[in-house]
PDB file of N, CA and C in Angstrom:
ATOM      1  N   UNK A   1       9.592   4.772  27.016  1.00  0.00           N
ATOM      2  CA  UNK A   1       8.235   4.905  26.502  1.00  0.00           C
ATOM      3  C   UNK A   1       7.981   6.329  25.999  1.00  0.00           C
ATOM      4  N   UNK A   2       8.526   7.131  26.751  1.00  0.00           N
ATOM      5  CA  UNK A   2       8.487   8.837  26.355  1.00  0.00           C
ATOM      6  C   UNK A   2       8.659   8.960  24.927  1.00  0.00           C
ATOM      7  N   UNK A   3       9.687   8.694  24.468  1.00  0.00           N
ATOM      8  CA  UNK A   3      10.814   8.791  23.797  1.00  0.00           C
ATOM      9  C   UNK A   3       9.719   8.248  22.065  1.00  0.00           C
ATOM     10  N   UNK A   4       9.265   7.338  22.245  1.00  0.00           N
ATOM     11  CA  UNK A   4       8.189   6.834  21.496  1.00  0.00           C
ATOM     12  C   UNK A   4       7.156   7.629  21.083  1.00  0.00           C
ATOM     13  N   UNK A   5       6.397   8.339  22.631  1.00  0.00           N
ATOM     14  CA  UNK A   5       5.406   9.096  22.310  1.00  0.00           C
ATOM     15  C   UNK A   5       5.629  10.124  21.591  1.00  0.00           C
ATOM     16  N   UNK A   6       7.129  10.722  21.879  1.00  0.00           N
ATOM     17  CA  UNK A   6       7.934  11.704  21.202  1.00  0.00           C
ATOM     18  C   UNK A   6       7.876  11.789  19.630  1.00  0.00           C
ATOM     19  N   UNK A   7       8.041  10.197  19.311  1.00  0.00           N
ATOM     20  CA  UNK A   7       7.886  10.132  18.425  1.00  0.00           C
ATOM     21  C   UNK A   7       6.673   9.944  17.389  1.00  0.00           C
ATOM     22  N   UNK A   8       5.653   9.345  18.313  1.00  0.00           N
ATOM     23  CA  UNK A   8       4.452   8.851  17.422  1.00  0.00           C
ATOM     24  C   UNK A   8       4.038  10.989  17.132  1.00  0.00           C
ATOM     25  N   UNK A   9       3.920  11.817  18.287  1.00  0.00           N
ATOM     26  CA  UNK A   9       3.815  12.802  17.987  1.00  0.00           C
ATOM     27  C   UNK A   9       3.741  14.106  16.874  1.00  0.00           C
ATOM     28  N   UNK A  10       5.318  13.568  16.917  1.00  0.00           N
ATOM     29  CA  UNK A  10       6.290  14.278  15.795  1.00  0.00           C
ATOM     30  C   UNK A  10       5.694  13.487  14.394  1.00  0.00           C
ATOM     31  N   UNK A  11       4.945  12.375  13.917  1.00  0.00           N
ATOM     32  CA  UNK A  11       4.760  11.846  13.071  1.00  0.00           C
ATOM     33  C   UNK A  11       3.293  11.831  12.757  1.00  0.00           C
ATOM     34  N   UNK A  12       2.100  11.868  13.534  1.00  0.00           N
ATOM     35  CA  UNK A  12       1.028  11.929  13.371  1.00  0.00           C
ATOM     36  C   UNK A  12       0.299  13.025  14.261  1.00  0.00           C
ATOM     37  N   UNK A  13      -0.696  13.289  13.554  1.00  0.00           N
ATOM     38  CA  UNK A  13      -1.864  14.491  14.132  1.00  0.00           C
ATOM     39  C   UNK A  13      -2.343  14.304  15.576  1.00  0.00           C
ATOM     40  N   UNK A  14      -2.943  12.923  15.566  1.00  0.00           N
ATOM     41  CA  UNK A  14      -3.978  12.385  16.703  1.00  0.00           C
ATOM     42  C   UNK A  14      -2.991  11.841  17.628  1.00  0.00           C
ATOM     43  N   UNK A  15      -4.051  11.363  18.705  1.00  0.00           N
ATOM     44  CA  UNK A  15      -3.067  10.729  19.607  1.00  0.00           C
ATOM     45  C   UNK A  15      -2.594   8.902  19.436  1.00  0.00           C
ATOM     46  N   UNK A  16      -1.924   8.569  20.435  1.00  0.00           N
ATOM     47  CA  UNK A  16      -1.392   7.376  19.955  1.00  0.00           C
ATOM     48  C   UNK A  16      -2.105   6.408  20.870  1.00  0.00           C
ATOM     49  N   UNK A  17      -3.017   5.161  20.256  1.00  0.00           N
ATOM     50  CA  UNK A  17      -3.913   4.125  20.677  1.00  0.00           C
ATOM     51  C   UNK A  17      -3.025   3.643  21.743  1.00  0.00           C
ATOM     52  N   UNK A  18      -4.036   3.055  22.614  1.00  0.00           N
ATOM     53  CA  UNK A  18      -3.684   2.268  23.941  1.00  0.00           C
ATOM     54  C   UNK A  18      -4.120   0.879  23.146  1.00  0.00           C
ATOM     55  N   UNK A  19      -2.605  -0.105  23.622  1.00  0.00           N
ATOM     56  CA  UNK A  19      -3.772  -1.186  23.537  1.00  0.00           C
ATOM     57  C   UNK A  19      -3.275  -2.137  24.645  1.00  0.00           C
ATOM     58  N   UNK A  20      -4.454  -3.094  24.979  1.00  0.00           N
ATOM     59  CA  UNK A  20      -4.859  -2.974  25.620  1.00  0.00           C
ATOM     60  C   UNK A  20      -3.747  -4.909  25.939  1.00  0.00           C
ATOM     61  N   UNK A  21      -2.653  -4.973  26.565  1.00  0.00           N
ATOM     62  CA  UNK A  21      -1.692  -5.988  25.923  1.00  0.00           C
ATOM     63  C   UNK A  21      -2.575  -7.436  26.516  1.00  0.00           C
ATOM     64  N   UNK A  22      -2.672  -7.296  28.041  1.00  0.00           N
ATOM     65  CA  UNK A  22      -3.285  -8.632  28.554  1.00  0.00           C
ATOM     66  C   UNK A  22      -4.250  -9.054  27.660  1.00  0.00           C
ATOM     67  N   UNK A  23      -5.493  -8.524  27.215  1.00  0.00           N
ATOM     68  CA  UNK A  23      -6.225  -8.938  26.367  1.00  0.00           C
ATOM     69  C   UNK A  23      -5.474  -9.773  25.593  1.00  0.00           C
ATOM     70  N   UNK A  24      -4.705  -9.022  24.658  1.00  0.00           N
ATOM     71  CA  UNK A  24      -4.352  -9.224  23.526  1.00  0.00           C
ATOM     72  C   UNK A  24      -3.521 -10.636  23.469  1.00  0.00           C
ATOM     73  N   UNK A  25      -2.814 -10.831  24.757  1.00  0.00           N
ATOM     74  CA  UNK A  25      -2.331 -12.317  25.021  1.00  0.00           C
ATOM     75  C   UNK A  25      -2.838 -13.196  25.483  1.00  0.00           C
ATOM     76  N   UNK A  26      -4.072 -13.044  25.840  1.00  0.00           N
ATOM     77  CA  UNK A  26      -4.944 -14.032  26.128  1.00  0.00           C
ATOM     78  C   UNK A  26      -5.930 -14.599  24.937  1.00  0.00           C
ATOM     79  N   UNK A  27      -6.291 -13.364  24.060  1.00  0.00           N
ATOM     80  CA  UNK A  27      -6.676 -13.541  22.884  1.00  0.00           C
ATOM     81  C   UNK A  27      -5.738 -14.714  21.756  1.00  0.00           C
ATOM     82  N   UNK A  28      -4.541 -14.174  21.998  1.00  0.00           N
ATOM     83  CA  UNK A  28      -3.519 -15.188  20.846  1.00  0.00           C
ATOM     84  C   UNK A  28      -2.190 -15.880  21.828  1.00  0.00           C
ATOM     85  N   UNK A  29      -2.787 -16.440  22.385  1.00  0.00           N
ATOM     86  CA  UNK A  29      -1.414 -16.962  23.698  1.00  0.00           C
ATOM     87  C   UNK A  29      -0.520 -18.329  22.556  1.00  0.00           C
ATOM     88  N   UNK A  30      -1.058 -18.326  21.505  1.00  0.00           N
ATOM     89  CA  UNK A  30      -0.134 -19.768  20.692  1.00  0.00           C
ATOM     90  C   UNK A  30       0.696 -18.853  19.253  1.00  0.00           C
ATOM     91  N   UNK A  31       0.204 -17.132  19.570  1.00  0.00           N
ATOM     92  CA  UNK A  31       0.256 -16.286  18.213  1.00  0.00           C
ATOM     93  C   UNK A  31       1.667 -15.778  18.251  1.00  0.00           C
ATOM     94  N   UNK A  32       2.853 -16.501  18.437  1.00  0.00           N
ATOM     95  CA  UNK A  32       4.084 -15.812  18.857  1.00  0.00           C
ATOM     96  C   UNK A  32       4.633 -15.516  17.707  1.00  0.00           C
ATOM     97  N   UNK A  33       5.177 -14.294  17.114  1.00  0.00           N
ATOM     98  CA  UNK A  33       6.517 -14.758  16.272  1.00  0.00           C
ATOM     99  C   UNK A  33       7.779 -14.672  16.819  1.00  0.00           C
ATOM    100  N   UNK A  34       8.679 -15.521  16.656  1.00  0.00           N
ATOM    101  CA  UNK A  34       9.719 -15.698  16.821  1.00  0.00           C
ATOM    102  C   UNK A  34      10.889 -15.325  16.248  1.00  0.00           C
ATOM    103  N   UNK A  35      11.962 -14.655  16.186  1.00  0.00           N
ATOM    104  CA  UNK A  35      13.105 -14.203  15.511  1.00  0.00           C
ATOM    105  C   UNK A  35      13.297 -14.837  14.020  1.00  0.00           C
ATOM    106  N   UNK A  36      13.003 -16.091  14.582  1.00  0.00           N
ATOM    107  CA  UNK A  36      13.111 -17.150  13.257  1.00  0.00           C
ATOM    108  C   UNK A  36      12.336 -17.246  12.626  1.00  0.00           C
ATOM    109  N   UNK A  37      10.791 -17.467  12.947  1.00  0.00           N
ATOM    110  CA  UNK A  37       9.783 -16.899  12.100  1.00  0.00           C
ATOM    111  C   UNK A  37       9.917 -15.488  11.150  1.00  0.00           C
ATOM    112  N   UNK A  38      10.001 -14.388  12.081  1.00  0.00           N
ATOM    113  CA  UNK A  38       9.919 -13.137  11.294  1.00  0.00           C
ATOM    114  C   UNK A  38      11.796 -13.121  10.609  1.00  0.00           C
ATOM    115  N   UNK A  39      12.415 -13.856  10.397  1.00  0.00           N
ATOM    116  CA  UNK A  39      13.479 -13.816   9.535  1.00  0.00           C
ATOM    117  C   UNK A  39      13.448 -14.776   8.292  1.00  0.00           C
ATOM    118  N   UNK A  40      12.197 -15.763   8.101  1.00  0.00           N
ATOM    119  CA  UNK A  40      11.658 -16.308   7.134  1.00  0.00           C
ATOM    120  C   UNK A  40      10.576 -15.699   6.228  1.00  0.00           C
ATOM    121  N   UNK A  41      10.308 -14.347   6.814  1.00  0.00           N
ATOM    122  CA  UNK A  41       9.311 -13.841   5.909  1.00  0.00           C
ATOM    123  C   UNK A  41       9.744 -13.243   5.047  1.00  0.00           C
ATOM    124  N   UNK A  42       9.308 -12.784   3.758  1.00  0.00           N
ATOM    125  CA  UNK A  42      10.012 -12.814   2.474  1.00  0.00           C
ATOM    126  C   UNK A  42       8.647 -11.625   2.342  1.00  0.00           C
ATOM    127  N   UNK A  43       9.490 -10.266   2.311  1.00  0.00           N
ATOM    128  CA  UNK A  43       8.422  -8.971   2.487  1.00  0.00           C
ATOM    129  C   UNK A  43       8.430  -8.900   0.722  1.00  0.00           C
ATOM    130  N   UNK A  44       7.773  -8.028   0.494  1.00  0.00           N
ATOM    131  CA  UNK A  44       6.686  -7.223  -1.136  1.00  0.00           C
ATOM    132  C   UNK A  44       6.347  -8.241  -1.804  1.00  0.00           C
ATOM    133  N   UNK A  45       5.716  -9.340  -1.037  1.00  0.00           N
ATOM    134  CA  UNK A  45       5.287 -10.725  -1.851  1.00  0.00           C
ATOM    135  C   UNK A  45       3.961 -10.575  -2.275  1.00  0.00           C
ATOM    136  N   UNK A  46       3.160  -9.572  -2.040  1.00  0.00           N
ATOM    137  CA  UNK A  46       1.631  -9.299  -2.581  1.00  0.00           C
ATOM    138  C   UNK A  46       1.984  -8.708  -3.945  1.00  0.00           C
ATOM    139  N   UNK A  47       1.467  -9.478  -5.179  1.00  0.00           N
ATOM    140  CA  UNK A  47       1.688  -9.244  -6.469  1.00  0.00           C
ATOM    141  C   UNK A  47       0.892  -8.550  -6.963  1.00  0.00           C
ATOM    142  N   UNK A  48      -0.553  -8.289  -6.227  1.00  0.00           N
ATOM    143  CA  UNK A  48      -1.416  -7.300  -6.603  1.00  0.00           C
ATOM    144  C   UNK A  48      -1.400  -5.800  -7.045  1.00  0.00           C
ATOM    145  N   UNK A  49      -1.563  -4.886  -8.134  1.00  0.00           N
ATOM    146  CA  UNK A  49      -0.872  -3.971  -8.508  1.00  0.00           C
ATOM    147  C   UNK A  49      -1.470  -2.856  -7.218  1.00  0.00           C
ATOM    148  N   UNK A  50      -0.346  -2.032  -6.976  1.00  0.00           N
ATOM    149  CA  UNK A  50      -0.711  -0.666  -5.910  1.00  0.00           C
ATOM    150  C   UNK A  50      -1.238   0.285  -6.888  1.00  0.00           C
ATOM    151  N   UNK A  51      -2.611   0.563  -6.831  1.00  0.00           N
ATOM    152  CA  UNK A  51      -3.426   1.861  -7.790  1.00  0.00           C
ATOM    153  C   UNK A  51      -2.950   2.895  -7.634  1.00  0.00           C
ATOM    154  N   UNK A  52      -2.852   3.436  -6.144  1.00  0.00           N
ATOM    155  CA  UNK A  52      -2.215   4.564  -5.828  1.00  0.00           C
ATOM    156  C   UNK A  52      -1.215   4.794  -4.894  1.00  0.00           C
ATOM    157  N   UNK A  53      -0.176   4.823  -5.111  1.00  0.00           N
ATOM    158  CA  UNK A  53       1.035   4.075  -4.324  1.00  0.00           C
ATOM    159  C   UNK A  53       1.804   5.539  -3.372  1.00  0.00           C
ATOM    160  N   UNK A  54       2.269   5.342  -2.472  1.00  0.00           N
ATOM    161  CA  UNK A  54       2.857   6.438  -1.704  1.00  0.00           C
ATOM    162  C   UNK A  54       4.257   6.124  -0.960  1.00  0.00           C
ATOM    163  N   UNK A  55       5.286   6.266  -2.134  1.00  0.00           N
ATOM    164  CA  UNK A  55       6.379   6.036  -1.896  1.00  0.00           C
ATOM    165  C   UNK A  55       7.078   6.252  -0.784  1.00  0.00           C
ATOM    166  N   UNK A  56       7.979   5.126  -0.064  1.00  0.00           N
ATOM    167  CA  UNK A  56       8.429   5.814   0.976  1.00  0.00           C
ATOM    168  C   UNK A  56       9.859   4.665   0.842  1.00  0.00           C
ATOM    169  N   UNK A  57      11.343   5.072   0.727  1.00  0.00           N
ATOM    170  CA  UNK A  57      12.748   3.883   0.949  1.00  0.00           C
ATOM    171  C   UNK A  57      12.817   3.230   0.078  1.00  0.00           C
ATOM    172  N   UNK A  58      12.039   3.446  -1.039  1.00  0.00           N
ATOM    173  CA  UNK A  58      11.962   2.302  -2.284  1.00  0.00           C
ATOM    174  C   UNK A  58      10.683   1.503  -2.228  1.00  0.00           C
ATOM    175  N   UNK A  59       9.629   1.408  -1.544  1.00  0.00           N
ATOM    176  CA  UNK A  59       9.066   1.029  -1.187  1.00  0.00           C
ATOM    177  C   UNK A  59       7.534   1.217  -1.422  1.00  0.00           C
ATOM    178  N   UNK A  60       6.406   0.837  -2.270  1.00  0.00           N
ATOM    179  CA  UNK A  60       5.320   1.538  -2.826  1.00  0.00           C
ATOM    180  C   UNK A  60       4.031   1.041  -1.998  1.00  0.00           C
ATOM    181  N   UNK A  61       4.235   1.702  -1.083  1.00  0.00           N
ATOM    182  CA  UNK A  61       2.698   1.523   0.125  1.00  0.00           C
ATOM    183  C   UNK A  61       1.935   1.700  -0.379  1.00  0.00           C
ATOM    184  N   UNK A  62       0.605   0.812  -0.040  1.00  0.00           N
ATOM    185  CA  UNK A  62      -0.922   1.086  -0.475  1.00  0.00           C
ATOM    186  C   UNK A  62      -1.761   2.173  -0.573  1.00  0.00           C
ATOM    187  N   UNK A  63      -1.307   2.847   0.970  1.00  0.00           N
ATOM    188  CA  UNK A  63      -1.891   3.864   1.749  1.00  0.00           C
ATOM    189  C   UNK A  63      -0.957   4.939   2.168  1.00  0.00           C
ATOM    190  N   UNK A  64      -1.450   5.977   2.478  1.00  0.00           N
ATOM    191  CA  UNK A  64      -0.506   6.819   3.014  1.00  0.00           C
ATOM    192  C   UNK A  64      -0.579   6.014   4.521  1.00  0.00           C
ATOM    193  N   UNK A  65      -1.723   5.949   5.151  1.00  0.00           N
ATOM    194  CA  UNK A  65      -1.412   5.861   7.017  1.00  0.00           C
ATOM    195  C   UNK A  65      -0.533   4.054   7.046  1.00  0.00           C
ATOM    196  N   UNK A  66      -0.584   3.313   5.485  1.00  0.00           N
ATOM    197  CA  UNK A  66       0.649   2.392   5.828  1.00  0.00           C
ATOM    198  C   UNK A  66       2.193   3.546   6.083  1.00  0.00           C
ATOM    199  N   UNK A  67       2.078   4.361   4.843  1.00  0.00           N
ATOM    200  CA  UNK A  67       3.929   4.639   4.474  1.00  0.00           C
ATOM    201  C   UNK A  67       3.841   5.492   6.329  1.00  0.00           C
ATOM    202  N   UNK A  68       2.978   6.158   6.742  1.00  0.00           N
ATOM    203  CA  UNK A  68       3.309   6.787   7.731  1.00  0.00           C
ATOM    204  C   UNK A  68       3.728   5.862   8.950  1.00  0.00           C
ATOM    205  N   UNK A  69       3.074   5.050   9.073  1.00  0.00           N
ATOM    206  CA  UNK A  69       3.426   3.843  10.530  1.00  0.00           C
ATOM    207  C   UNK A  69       4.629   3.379   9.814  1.00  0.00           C
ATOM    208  N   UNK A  70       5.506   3.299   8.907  1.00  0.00           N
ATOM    209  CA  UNK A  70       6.715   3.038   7.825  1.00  0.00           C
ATOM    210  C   UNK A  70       7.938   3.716   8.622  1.00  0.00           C
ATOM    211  N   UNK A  71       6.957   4.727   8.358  1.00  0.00           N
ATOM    212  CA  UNK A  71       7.909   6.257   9.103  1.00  0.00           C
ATOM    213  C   UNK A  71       8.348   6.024  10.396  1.00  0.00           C
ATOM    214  N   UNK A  72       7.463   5.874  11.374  1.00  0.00           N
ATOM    215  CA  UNK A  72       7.263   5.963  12.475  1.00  0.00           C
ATOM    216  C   UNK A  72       8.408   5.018  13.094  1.00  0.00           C
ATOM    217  N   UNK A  73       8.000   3.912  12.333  1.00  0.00           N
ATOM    218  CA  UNK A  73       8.740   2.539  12.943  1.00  0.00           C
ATOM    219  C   UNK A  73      10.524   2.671  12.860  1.00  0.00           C
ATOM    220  N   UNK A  74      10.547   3.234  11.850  1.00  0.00           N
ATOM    221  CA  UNK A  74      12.216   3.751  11.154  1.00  0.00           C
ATOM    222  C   UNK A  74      12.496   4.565  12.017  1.00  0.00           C
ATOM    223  N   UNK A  75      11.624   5.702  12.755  1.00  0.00           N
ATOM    224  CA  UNK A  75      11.932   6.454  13.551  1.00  0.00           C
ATOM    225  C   UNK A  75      12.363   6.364  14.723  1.00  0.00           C
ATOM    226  N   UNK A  76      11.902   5.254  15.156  1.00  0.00           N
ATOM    227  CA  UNK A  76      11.867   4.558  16.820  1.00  0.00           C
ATOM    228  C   UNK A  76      12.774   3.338  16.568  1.00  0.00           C
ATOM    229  N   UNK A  77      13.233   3.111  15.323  1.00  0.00           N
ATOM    230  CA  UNK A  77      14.445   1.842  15.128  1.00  0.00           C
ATOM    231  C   UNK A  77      13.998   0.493  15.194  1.00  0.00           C
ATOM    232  N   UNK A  78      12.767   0.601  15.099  1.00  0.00           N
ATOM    233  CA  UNK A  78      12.012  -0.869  14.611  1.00  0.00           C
ATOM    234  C   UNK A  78      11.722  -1.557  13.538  1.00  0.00           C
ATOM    235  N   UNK A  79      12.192  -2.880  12.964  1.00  0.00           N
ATOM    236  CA  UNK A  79      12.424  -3.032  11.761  1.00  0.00           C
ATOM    237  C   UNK A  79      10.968  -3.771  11.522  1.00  0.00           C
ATOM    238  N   UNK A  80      10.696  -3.657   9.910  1.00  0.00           N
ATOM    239  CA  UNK A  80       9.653  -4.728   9.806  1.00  0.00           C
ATOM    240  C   UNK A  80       9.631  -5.037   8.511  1.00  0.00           C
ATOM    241  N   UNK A  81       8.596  -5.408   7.924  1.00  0.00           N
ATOM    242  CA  UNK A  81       8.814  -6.288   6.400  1.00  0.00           C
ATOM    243  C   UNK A  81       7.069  -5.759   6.445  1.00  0.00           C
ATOM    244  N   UNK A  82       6.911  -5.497   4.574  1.00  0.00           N
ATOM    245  CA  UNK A  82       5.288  -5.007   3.940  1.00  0.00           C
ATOM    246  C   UNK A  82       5.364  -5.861   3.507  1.00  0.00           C
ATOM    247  N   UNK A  83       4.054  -6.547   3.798  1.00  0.00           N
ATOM    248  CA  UNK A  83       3.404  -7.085   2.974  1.00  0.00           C
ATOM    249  C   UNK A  83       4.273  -8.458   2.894  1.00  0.00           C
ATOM    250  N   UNK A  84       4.504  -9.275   3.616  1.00  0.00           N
ATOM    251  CA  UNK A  84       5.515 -10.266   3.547  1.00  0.00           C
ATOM    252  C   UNK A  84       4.539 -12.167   3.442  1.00  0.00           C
ATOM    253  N   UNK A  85       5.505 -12.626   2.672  1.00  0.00           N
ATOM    254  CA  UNK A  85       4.840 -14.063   2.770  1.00  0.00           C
ATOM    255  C   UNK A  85       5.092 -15.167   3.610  1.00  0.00           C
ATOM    256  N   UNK A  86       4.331 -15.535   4.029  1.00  0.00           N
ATOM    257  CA  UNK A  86       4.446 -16.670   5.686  1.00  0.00           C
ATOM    258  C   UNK A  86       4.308 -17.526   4.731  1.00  0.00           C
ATOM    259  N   UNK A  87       4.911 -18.976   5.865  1.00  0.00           N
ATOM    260  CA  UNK A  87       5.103 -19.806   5.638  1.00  0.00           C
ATOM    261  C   UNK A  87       4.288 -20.683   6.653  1.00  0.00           C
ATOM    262  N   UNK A  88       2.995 -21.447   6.199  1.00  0.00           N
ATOM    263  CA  UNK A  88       2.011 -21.729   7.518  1.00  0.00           C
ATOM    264  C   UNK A  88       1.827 -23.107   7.113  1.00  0.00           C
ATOM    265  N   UNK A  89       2.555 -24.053   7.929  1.00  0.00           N
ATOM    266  CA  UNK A  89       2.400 -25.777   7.025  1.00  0.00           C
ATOM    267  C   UNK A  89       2.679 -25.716   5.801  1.00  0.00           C
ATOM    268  N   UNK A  90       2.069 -26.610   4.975  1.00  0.00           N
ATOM    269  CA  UNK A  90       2.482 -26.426   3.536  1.00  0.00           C
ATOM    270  C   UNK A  90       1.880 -25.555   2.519  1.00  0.00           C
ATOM    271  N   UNK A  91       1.110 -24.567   3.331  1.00  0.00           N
ATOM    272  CA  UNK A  91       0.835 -23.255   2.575  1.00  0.00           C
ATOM    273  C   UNK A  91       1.207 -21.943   2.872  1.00  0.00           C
ATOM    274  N   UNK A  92       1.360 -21.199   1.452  1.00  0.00           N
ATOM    275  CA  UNK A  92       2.486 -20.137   1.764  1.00  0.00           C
ATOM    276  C   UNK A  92       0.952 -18.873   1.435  1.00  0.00           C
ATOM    277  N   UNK A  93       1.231 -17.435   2.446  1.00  0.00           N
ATOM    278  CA  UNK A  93       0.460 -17.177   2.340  1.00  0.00           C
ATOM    279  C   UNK A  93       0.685 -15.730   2.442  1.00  0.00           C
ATOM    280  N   UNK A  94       0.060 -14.964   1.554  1.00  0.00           N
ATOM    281  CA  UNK A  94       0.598 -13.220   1.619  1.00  0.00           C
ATOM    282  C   UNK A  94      -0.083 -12.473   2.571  1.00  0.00           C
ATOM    283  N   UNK A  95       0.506 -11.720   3.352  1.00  0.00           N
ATOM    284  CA  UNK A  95      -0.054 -11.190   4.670  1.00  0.00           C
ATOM    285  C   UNK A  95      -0.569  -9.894   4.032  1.00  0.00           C
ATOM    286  N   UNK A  96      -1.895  -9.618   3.335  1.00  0.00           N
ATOM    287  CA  UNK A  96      -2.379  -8.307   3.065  1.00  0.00           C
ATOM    288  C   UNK A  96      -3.091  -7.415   3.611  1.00  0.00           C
ATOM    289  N   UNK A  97      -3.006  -6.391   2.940  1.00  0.00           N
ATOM    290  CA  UNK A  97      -3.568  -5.047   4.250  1.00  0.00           C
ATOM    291  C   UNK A  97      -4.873  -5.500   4.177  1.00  0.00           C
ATOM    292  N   UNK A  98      -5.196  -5.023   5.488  1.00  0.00           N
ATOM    293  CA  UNK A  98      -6.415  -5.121   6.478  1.00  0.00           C
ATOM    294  C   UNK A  98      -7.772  -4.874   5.319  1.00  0.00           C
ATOM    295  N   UNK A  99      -7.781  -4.099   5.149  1.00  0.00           N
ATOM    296  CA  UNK A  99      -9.139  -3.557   4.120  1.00  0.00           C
ATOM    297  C   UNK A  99      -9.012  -4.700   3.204  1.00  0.00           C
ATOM    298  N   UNK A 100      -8.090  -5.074   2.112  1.00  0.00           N
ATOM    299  CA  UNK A 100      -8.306  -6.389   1.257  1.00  0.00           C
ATOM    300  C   UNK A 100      -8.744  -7.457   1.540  1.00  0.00           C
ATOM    301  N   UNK A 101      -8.383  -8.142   3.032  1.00  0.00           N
ATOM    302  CA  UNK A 101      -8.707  -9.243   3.791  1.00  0.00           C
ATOM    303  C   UNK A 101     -10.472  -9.220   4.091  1.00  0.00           C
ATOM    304  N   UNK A 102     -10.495  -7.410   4.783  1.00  0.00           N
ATOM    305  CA  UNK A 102     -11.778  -7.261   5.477  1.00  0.00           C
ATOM    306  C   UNK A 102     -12.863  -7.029   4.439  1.00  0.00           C
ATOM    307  N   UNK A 103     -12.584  -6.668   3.116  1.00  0.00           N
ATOM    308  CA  UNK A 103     -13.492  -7.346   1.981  1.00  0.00           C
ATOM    309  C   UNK A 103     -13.954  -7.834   1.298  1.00  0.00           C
ATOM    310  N   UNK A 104     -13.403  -9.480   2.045  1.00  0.00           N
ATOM    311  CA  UNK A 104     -14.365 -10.526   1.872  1.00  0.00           C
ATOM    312  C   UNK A 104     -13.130 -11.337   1.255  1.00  0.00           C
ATOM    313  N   UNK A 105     -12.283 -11.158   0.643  1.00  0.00           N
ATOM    314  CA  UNK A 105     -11.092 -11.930   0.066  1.00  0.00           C
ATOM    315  C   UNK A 105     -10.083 -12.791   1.381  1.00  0.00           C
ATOM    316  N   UNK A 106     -10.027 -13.459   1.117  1.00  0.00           N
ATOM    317  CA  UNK A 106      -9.370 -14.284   2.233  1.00  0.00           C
ATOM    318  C   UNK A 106      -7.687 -14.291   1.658  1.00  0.00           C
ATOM    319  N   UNK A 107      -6.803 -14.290   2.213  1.00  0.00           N
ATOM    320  CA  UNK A 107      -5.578 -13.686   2.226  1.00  0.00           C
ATOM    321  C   UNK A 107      -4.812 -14.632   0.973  1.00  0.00           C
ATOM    322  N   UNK A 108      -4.012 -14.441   0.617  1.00  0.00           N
ATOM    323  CA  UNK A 108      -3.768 -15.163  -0.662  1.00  0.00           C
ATOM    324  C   UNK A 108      -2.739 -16.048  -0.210  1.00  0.00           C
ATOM    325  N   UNK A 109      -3.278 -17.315  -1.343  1.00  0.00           N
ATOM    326  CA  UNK A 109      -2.569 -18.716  -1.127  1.00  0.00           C
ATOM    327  C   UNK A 109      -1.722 -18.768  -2.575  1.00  0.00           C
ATOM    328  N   UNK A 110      -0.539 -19.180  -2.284  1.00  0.00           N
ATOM    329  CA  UNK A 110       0.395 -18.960  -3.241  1.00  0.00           C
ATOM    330  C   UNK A 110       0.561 -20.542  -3.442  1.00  0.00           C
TER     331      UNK A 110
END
């Protein structure tokens, strides 16, 4: 766990959020992904153009505090996929950043 903080440190100003896990599994106890799930997601599937993009591995983040948690994750050897498209029943659906969703657009159906 050190070793992490070490790192969130070395990568950002502030300190690093608690959260809070029991909640959070009681909140989504059916919300699992699975190896196999997250090896079906098919990442830079949001076709929407990036206005101001902040390069990071080839990679054109929305935001800087995305490319930085980018960083972070590479740092600590955790892999992940931007912006990737699920596969939810027979609709396929682009997982977009938080602010696009949280203004009023509901996540895109492909």
């Amino acid at each position: 766990m050190n070793q992490h903080l070490d790192a969130w440190k070395a990568c950002f100003k502030y300190p690093c959020p608690r959260i809070d896990l029991s909640k959070l599994r009681q909140k989504a106890q059916s919300a699992v992904i699975t190896k196999e799930v997250y090896d079906s997601l098919v990442p830079l599937s949001n076709k929407h153009p990036v206005t101001n993009p902040n390069p990071y591995k080839g990679i054109a983040f929305r935001s800087k505090s995305e490319r930085e948690m980018a960083e972070y994750l590479d740092s600590v050897g955790i892999e992940y996929k931007y912006e990737p498209l699920m596969h939810i029943g027979a609709e396929n659906i682009v997982i977009k950043q938080e602010e696009e969703v949280g203004s009023g657009n509901a996540p895109s159906k492909r």
